[in-house]
C-alpha atoms as a PDB file:
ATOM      1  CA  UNK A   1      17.126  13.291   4.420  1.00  0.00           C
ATOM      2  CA  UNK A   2      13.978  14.493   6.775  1.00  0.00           C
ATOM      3  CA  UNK A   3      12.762  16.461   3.835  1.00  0.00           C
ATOM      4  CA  UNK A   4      12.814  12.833   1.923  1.00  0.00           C
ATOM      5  CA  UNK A   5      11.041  11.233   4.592  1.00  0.00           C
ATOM      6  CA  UNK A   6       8.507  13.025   5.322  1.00  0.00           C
ATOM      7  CA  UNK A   7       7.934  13.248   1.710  1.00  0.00           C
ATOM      8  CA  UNK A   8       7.791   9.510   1.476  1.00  0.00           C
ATOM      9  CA  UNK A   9       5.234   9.743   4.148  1.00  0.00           C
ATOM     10  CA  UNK A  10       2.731  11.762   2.731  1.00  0.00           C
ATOM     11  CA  UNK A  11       2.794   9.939  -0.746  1.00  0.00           C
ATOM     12  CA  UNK A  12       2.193   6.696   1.548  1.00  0.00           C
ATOM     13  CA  UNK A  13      -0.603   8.194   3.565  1.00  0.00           C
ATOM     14  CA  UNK A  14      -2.466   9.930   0.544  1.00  0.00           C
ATOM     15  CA  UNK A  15      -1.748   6.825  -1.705  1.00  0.00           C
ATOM     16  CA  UNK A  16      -4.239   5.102   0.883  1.00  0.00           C
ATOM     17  CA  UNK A  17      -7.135   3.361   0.185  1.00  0.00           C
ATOM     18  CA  UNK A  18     -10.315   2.447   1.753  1.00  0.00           C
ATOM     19  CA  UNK A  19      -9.889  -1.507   0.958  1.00  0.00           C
ATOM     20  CA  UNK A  20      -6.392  -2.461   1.123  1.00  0.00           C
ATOM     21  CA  UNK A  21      -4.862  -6.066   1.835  1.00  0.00           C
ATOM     22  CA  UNK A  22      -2.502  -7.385   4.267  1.00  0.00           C
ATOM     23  CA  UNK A  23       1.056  -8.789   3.648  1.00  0.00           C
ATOM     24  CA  UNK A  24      -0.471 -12.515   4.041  1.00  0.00           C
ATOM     25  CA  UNK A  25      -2.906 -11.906   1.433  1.00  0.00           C
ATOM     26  CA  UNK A  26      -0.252 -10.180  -0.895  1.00  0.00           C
ATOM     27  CA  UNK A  27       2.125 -12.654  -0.690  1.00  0.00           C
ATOM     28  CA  UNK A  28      -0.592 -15.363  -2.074  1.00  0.00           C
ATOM     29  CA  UNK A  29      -1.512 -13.246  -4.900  1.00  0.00           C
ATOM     30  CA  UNK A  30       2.093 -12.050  -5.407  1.00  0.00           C
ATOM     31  CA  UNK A  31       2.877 -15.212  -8.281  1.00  0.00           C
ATOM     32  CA  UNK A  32      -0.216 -14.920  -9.931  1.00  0.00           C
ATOM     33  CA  UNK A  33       0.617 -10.588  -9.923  1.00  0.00           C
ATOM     34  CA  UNK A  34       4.233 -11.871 -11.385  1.00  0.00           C
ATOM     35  CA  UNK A  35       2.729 -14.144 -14.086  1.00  0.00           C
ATOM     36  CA  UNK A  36      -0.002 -11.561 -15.149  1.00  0.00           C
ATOM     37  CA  UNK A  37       2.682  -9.128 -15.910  1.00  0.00           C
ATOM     38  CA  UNK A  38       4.807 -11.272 -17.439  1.00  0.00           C
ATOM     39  CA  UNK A  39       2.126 -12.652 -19.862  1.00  0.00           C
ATOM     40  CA  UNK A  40       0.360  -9.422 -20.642  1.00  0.00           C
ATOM     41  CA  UNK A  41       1.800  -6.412 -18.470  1.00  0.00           C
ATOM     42  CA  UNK A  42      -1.886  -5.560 -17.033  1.00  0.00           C
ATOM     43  CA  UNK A  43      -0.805  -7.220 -13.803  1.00  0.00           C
ATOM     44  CA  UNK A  44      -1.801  -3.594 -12.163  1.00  0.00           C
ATOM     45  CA  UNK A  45      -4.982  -3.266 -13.873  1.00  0.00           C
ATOM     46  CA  UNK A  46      -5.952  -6.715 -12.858  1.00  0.00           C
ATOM     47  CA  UNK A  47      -4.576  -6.885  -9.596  1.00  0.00           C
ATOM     48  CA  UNK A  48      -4.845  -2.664  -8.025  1.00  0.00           C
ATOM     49  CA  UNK A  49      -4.587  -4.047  -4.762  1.00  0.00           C
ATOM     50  CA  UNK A  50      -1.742  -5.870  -5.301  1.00  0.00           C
ATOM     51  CA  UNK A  51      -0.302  -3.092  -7.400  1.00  0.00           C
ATOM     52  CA  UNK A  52      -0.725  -0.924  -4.311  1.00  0.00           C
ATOM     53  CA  UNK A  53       0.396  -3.281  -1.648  1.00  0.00           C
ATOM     54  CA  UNK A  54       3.435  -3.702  -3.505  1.00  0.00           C
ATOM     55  CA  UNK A  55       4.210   0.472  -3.431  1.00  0.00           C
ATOM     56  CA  UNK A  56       3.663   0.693  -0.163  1.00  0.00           C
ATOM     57  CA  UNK A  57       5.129  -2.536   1.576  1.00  0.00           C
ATOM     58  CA  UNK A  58       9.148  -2.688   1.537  1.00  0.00           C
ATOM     59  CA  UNK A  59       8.777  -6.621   2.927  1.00  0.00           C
ATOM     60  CA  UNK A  60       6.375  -7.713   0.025  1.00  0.00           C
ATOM     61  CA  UNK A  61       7.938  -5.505  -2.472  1.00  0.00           C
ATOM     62  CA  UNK A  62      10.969  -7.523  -1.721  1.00  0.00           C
ATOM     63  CA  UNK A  63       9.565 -10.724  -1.942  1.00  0.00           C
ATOM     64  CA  UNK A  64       7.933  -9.916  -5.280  1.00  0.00           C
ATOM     65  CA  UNK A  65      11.387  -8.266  -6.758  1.00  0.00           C
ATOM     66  CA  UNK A  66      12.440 -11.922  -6.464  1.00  0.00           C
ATOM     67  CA  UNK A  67      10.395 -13.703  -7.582  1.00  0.00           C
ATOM     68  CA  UNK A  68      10.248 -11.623 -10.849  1.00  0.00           C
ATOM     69  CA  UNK A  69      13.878 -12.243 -11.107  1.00  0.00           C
ATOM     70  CA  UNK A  70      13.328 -15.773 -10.970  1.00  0.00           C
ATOM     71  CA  UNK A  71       9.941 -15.321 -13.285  1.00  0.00           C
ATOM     72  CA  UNK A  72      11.816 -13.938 -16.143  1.00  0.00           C
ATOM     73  CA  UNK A  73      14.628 -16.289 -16.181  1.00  0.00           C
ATOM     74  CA  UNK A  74      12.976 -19.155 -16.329  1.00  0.00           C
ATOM     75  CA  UNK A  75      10.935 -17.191 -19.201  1.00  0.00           C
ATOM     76  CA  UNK A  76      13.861 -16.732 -20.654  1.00  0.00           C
ATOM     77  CA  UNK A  77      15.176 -20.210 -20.057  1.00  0.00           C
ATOM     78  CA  UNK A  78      18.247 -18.806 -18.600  1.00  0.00           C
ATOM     79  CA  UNK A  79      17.392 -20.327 -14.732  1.00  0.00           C
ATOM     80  CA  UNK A  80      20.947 -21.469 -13.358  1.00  0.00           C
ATOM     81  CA  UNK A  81      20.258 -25.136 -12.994  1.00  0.00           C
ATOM     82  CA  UNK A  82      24.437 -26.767 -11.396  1.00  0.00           C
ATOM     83  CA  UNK A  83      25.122 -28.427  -8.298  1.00  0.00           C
ATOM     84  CA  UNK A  84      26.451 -25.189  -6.209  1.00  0.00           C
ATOM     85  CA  UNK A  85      22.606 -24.136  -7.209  1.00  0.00           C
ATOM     86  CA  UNK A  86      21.403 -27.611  -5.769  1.00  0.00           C
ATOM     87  CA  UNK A  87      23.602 -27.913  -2.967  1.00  0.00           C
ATOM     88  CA  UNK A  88      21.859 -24.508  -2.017  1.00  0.00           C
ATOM     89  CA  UNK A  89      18.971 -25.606  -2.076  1.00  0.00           C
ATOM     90  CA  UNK A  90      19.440 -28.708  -0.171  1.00  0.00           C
ATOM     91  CA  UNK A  91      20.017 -26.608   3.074  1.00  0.00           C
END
């Protein structure tokens, strides 16, 4: 478990940059990220920062898992559209 850790660690602190971006700027470029790499898969080549934010950052990484989720199913026209859905988001 240390070993892990600390291993974690070091990948974080040597995966460092000198220009990174903060969560708040991350989280405004996380749709267009989403829909880059839905539409052509070079969302890391167009967005490195992003890419690397996203490694590093449990919060956004979260944030952006979601809203991928949600990305592809609506791709997919599969998005749960009912009334327990609605009522949901109601609250």
């Amino acid at each position: 478990m240390v070993k892990t850790n600390l291993t974690k660690f070091v990948r974080r602190v040597h995966d460092t940059r000198d220009t990174e971006i903060s969560c708040s700027v991350c989280l405004d470029l996380v749709s267009q990220y989403v829909d880059l790499e839905i539409s052509t898969g070079d969302a890391a080549g167009k967005l490195p920062q992003v890419k690397q934010h996203l490694d590093q950052c449990q919060v956004c990484s979260e944030e952006y898992q979601v809203l991928r989720e949600l990305a592809v199913l609506e791709a997919e026209q599969r998005l749960p559209i009912d009334e327990e859905l609605i009522n949901i988001l109601k609250k």
